[in-house]
Protein backbone atom coordinates (compact mmCIF):
# COMPACT_ATOMS: atom_id res chain seq x y z
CA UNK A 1 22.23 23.06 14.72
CA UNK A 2 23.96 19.49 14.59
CA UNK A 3 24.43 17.66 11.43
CA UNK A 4 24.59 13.95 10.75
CA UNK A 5 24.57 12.98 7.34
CA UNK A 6 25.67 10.15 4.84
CA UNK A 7 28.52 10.38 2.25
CA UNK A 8 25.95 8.98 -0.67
CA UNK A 9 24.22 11.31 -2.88
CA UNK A 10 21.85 10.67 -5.54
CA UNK A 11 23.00 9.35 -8.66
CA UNK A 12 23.66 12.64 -11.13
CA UNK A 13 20.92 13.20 -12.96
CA UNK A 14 18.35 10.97 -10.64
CA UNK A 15 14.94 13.29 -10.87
CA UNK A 16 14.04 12.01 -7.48
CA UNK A 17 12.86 14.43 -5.20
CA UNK A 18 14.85 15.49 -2.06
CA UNK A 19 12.27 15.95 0.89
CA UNK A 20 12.88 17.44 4.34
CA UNK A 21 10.68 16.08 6.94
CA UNK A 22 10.21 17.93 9.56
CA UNK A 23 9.25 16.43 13.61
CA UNK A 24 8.69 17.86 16.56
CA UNK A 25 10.82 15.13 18.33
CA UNK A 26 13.21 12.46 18.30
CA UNK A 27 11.53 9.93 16.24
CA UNK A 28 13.55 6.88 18.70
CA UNK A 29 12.91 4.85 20.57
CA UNK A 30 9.84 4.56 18.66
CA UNK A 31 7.09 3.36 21.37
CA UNK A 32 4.13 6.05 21.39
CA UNK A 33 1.76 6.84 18.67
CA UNK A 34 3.10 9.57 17.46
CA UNK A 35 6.82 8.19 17.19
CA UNK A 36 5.23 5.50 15.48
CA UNK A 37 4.15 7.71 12.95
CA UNK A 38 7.29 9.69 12.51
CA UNK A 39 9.39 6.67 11.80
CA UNK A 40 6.75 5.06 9.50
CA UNK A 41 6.71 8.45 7.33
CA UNK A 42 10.50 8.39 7.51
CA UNK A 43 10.54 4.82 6.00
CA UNK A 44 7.97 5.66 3.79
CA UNK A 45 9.75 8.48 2.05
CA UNK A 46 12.68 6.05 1.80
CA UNK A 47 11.13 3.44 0.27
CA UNK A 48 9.61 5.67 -2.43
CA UNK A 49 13.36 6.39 -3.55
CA UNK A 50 13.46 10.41 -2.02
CA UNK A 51 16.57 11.52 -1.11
CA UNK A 52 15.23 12.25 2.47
CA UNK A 53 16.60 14.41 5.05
CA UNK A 54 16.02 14.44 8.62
CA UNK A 55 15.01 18.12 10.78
CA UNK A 56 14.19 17.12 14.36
CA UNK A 57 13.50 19.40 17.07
CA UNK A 58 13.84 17.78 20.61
CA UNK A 59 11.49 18.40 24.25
CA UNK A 60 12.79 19.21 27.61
CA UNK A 61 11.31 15.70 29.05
CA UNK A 62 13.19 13.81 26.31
CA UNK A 63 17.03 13.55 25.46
CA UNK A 64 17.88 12.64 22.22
CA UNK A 65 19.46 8.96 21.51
CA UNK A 66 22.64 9.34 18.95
CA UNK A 67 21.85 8.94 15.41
CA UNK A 68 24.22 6.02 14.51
CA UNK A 69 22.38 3.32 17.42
CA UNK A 70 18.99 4.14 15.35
CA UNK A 71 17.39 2.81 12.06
CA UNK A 72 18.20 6.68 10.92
CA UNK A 73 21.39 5.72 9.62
CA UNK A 74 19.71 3.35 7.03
CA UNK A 75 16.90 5.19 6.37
CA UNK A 76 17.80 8.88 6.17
CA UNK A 77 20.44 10.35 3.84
CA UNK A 78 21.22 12.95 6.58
CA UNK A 79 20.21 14.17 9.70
CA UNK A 80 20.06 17.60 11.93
CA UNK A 81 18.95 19.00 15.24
CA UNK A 82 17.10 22.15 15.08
CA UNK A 83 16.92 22.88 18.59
CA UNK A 84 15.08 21.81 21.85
CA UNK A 85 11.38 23.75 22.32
CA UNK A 86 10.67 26.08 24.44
CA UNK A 87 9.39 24.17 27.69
CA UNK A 88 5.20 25.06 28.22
CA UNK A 89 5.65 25.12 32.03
CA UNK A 90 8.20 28.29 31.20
CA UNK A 91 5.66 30.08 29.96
CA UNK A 92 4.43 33.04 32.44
CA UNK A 93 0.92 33.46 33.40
CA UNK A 94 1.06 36.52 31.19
CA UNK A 95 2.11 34.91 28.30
CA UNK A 96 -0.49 31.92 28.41
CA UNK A 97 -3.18 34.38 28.64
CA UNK A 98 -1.63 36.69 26.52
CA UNK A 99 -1.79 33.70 23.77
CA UNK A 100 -5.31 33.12 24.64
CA UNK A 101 -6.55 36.81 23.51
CA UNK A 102 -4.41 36.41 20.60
CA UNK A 103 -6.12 33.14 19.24
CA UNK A 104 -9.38 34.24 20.57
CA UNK A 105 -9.61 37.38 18.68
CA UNK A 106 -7.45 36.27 15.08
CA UNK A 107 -9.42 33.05 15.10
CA UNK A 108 -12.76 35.30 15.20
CA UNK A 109 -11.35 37.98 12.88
CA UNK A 110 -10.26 35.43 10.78
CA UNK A 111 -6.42 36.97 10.93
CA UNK A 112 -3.76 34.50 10.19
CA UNK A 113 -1.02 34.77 12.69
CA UNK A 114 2.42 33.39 13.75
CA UNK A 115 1.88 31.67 16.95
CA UNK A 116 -1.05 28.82 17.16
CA UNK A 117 -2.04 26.68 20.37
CA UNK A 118 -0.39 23.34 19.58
CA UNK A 119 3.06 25.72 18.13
CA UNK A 120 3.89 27.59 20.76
CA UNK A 121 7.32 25.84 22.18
CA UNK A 122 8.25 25.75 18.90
CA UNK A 123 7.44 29.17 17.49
CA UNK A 124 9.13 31.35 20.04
CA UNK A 125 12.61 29.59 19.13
CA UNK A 126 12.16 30.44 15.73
CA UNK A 127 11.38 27.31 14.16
CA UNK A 128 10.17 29.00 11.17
CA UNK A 129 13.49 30.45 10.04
CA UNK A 130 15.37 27.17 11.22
CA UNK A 131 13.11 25.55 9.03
CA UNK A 132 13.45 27.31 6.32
CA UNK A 133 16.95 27.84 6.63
CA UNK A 134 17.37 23.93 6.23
CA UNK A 135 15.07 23.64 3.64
CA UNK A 136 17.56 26.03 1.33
CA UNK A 137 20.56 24.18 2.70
CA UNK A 138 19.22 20.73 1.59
CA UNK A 139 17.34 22.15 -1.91
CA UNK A 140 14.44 20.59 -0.54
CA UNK A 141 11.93 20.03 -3.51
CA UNK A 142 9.08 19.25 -0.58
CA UNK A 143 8.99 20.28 3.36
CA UNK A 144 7.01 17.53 5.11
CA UNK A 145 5.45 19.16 8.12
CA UNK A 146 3.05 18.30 11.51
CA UNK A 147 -0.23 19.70 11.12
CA UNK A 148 -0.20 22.01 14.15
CA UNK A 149 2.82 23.74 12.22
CA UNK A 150 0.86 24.49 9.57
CA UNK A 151 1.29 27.97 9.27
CA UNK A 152 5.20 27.51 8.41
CA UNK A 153 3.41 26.75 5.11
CA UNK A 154 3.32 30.15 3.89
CA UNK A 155 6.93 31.18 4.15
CA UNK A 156 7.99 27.99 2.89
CA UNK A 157 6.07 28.75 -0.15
CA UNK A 158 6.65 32.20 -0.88
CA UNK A 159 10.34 30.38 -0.72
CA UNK A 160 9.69 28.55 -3.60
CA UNK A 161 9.30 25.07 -1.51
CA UNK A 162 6.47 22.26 -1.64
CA UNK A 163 5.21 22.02 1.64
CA UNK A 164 3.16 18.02 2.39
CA UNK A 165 1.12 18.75 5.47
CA UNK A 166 1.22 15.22 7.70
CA UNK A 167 -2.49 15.15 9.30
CA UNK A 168 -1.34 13.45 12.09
CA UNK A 169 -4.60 15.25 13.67
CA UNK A 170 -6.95 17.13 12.37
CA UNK A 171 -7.22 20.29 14.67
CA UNK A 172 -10.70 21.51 14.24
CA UNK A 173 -12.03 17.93 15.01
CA UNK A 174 -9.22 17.51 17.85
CA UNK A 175 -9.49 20.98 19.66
CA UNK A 176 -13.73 20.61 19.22
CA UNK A 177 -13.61 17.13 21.21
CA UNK A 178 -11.09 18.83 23.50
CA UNK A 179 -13.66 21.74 24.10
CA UNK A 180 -16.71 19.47 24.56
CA UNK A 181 -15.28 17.04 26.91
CA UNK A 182 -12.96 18.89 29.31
CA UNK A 183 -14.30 22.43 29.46
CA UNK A 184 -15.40 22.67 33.01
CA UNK A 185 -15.84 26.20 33.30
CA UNK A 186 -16.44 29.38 32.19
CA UNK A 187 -12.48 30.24 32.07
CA UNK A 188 -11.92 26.90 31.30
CA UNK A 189 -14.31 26.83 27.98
CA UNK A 190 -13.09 30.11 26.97
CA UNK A 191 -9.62 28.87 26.82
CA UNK A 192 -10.35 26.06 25.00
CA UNK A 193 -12.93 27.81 22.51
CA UNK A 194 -10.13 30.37 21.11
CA UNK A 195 -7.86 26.93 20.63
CA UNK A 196 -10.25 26.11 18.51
CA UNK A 197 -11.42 29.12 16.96
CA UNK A 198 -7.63 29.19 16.35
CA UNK A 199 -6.49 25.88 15.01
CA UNK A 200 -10.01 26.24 12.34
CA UNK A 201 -8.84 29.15 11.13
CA UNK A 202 -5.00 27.49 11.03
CA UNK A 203 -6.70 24.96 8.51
CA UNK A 204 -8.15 26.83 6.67
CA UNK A 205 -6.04 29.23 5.83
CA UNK A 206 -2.70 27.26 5.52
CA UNK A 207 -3.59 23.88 4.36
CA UNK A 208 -4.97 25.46 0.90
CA UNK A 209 -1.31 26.56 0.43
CA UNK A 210 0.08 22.46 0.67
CA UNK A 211 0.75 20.75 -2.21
CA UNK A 212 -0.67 17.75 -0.60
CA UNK A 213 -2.32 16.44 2.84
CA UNK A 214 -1.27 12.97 4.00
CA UNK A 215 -4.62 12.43 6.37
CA UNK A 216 -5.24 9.26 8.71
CA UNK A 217 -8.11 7.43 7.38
CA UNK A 218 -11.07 8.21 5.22
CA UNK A 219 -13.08 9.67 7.22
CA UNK A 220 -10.15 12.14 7.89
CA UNK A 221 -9.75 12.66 4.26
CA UNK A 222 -13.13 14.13 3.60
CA UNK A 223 -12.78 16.66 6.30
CA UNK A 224 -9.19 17.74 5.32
CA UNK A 225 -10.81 17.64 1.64
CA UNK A 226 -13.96 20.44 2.70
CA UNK A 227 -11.26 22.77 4.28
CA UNK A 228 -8.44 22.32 1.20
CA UNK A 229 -10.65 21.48 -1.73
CA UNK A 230 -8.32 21.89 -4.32
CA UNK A 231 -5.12 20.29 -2.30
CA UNK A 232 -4.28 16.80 -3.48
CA UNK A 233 -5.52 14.74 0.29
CA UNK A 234 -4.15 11.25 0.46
CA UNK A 235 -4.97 8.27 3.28
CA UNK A 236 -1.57 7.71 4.93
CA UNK A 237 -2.34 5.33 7.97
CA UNK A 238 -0.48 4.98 10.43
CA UNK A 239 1.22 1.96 9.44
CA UNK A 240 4.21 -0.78 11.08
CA UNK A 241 6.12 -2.59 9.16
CA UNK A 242 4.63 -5.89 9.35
CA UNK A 243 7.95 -7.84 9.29
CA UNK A 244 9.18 -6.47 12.46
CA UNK A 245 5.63 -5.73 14.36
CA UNK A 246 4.64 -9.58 14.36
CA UNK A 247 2.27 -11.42 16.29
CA UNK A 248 3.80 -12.37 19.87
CA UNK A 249 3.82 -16.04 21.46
CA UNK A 250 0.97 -16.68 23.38
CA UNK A 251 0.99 -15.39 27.12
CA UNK A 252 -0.90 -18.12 29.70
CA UNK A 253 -1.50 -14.96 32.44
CA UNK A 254 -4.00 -13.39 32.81
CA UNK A 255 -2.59 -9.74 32.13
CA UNK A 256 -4.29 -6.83 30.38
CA UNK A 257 -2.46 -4.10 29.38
CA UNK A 258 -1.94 -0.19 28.32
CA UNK A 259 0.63 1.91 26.96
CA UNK A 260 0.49 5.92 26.53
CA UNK A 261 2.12 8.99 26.80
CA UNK A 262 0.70 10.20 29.93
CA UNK A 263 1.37 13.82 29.46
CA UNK A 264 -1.68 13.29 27.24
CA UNK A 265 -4.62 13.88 29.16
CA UNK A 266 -6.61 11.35 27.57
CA UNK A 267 -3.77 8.28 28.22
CA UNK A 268 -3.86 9.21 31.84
CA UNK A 269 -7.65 9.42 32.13
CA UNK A 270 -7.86 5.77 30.59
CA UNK A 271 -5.28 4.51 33.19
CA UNK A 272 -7.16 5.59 35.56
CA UNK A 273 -10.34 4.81 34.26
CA UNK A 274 -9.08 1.06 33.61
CA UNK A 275 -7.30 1.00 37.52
CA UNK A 276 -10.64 2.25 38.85
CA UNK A 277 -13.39 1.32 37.69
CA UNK A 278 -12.93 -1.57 35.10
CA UNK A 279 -10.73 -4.09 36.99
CA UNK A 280 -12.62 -4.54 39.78
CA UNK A 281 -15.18 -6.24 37.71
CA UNK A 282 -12.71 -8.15 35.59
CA UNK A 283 -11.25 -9.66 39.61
CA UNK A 284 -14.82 -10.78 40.29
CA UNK A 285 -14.74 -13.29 37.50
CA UNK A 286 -10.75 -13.29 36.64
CA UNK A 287 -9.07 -12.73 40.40
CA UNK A 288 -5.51 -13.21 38.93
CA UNK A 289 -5.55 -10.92 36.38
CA UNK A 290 -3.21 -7.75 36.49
CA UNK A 291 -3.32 -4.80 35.18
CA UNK A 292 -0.08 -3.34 33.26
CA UNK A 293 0.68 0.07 32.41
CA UNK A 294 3.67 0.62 29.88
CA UNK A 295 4.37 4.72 29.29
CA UNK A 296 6.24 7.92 30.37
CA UNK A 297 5.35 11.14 31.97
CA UNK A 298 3.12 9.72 34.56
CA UNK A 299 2.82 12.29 37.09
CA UNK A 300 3.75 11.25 40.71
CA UNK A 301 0.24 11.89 41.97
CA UNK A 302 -1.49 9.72 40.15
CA UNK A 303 1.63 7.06 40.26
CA UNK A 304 1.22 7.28 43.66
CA UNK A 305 -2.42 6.99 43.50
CA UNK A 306 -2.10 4.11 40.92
CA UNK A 307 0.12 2.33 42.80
CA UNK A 308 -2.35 1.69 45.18
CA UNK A 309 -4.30 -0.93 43.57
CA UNK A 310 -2.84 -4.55 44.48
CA UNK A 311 -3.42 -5.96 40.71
CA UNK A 312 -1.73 -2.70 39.05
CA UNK A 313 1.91 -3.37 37.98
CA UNK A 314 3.67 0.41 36.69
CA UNK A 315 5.97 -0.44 33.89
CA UNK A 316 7.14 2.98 33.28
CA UNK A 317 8.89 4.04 29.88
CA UNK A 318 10.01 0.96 28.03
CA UNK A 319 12.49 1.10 25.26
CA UNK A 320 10.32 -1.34 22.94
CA UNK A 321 6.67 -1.68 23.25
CA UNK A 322 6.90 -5.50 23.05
CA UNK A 323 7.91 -5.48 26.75
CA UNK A 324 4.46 -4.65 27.08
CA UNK A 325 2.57 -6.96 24.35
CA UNK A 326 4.64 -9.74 25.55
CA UNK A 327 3.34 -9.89 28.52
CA UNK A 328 -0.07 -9.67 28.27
CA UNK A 329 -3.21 -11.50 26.56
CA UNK A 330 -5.88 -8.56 26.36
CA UNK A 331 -5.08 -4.58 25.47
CA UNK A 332 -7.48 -2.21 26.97
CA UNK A 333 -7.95 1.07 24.98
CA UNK A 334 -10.54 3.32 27.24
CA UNK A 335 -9.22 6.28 25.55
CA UNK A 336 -11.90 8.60 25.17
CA UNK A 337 -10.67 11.26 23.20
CA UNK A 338 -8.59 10.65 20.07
CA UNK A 339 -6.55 12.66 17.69
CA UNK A 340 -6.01 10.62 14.32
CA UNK A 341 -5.95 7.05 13.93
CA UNK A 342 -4.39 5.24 16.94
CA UNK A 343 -1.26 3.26 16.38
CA UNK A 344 -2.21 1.42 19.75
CA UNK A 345 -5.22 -0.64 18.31
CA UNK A 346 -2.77 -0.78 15.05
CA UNK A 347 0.12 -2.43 16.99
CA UNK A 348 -2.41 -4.90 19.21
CA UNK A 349 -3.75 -5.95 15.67
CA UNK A 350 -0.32 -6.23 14.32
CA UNK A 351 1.08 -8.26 17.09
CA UNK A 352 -1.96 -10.34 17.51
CA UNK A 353 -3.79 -9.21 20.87
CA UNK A 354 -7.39 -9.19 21.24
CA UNK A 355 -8.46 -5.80 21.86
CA UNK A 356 -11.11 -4.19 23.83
CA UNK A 357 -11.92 -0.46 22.91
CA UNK A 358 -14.49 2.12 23.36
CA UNK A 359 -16.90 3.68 20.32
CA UNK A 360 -13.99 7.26 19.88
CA UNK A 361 -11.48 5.42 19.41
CA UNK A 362 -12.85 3.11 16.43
CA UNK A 363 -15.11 5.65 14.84
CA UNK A 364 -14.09 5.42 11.51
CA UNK A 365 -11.53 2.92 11.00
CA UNK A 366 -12.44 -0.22 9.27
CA UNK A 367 -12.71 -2.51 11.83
CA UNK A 368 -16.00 -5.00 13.54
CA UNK A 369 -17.13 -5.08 16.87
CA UNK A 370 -17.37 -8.58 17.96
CA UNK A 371 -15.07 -9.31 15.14
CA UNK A 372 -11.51 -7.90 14.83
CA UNK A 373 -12.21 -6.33 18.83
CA UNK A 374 -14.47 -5.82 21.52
CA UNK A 375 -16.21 -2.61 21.65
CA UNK A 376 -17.44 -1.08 24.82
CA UNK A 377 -18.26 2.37 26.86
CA UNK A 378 -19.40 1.70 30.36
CA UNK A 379 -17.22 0.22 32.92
CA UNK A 380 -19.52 -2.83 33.83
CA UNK A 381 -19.59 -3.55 29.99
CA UNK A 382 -15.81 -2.97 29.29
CA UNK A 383 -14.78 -5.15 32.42
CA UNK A 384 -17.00 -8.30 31.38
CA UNK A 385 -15.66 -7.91 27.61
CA UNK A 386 -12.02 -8.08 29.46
CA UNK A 387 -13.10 -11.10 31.52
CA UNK A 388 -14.88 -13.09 28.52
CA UNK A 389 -11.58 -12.67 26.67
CA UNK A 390 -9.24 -13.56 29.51
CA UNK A 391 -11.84 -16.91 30.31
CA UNK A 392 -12.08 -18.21 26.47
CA UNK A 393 -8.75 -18.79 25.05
CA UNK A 394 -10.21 -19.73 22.14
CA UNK A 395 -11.95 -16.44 21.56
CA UNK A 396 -9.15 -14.55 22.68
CA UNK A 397 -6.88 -16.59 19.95
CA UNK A 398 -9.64 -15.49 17.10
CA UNK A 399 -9.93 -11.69 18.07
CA UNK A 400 -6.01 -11.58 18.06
CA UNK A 401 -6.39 -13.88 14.16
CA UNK A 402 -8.49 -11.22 12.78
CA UNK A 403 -7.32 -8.32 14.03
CA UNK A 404 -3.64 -9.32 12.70
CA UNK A 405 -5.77 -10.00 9.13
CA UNK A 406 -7.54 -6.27 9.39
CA UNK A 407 -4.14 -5.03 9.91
CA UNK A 408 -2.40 -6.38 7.03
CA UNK A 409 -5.15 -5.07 4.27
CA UNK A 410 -5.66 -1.81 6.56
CA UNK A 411 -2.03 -0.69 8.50
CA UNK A 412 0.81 -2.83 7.00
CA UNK A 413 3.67 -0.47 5.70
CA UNK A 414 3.51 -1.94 2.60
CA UNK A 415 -0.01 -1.14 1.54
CA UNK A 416 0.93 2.39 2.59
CA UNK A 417 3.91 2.42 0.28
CA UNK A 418 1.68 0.77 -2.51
CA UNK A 419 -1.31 4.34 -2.00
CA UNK A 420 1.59 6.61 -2.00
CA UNK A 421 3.13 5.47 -5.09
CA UNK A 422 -0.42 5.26 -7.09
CA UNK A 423 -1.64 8.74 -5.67
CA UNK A 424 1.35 11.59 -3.67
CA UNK A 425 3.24 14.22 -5.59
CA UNK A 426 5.97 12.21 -4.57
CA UNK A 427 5.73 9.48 -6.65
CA UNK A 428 4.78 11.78 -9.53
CA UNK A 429 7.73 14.16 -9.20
CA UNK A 430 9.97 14.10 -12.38
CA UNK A 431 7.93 11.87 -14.26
């Protein structure tokens, strides 16, 4: 384990409280949802006056950037590396179905356990212990964790620590859509029916034992609320900082664009989904326009396969989103399947794109069709909304106006800051 840390302390006496977060990555460069989210709980934590300490754990696709060329060094009082997960594709065929019979049959015996679908990489190097170990080095008075590592909850507390579960998905909801849209089998459905058997019983069993749930929205917060009724739940969006994630000069091409993780089965599917069947209606009314595609861990196949298309341009991993944004007048967000609330419709509205998007990925969130963004399903219908915003720049100029307008009362970091002080533990610690 690899320390970085600051020579400040709190001021003697200061009844602050000294959080650990917990991630399962390097939170930098921050360009995908879910670093996004790490960095905006980070500053969040920070800006609430916690002494706040850093535990990152790293992936085999992604090297770690140094600590002192990040924000971390402002932002974190000190910072470790707990180790790099345990790569999935390492996994033997044993194991994986070894792990299915285990979450199959605790999930329907309702047996809590120490491994759990979305955990794996991270519980057979011990992340528990090296957890917990850091929480007694720091004197942690709360453990922020990720949802999936729920179950680290329990030995936390019998430890004496707070544990602050971070709903960045909600895992019953997440593994249910997972199960209804991609099980295309009988093997297929059975794997996917103990995830979820699994991750429900996760919930319930180990968010009761939080001292508080940070969820996504409000429609999150009422599920997280039935499984942990007597857990304090508060909305944390995922929120930008509105002084750095402003809106972006006006582009005259016609380009659309997406960014994703495409490791993510959904990102990829929308890539492809936008490549394939939505452009070549937009190019019957808008011939110029190009398609962009900002994002790592595209596989070569479908690279390959992407590449293809004349209008598609492959932008790969970029170190700042705004390579993308800048670049293009429309954002395209086919993604059908969603886990909490998605920082890509968050950062379009923040840096002033209009926005096309289909029903999942909305449902919920505060926002009006026709409005703040375009909502559409079928390709036909999602490639004519594209082409009516690329044709009108006058339209395109008021989508991108009041979706920057929804963001600031909705996303902004600073009405995220302003909830957390009126209703977290965190605020109330010491008082």
């Amino acid at each position: 384990m690899t320390a970085t840390e600051k020579d400040s302390r709190p001021e003697f006496g200061r009844k602050s409280p000294r959080v650990l977060t917990v991630l399962p990555d390097f939170p930098f460069p921050a360009t995908t949802g879910l670093h996004l989210r790490m960095v905006s709980n980070l500053e969040l934590v920070h800006r609430l006056g916690c002494y706040s300490a850093l535990l990152y754990f790293s992936t085999e696709s992604r090297e770690p950037a140094s600590v002192e060329s990040t924000p971390l060094t402002q932002i974190c009082d000190e910072v470790r590396h707990g180790g790099r997960r345990f790569p999935h594709a390492n996994f033997s065929t044993a194991s994986l179905i070894h792990h299915k019979v285990d979450f199959l049959l605790r999930g329907a015996l309702g047996i809590p356990g120490q491994r759990y679908p979305f955990s794996t990489s991270y519980d057979c190097i011990g992340a528990a212990q090296v957890i917990l170990t850091e929480a007694r080095r720091v004197q942690a008075d709360f453990v922020v964790l990720p949802s999936f590592m729920l179950h680290y909850a329990a030995l936390l507390r019998r430890h004496g620590f707070r544990v602050i579960a971070d709903a960045i998905d909600v895992l019953t909801e997440l593994t249910s859509r997972f199960l209804s849209t991609y099980a295309k089998g009988a093997i297929s459905r059975l794997g996917l029916y103990a995830n979820h058997l699994a991750c429900r019983h996760q919930e319930r069993f180990f968010l009761p034992q939080c001292a508080e749930v940070w969820a996504t929205s409000p429609s999150e917060e009422e599920a997280l609320a039935r499984i942990a009724p007597g857990v304090n739940v508060v909305v944390v969006a995922n929120t930008l900082d509105e002084y750095i994630f402003r809106p972006a000069a006006a582009v005259t091409d016609e380009n659309v664009g997406f960014i994703g993780t495409y490791s993510s089965r959904p990102n990829l599917e929308a890539a492809v989904f936008l490549a394939e069947r939505v452009f070549p209606i937009v190019l019957r009314t808008n011939p110029a326009a190009r398609l962009k595609l900002a994002g790592a861990n595209l596989p070569a196949a479908d690279a390959a396969k992407l590449r293809s298309f004349s209008y598609v341009d492959l932008l790969g991993a970029v170190a700042d989103s705004n390579e993308l944004y800048s670049q293009c007048r429309v954002i395209a967000l086919p993604v059908f399947v969603r886990g909490g609330v998605p920082l890509k419709i968050i950062e379009a509205f923040a840096r002033e794109k209009a926005v096309v998007a289909c029903p999942e990925l909305i449902e919920g969130l505060p926002v009006r069709d026709g409005h703040d963004l375009l909502v559409r399903e079928k390709p036909e219908d999602f490639g004519q909304a594209i082409s009516s915003l690329l044709s009108d720049e006058a339209f395109c100029q008021f989508m991108g106006k009041n979706g920057r307008q929804t963001f600031m009362r909705n996303w902004s970091r600073s009405h995220a800051e302003e909830t957390l002080r009126k209703s977290s533990v965190l605020a109330a610690f010491g008082a």
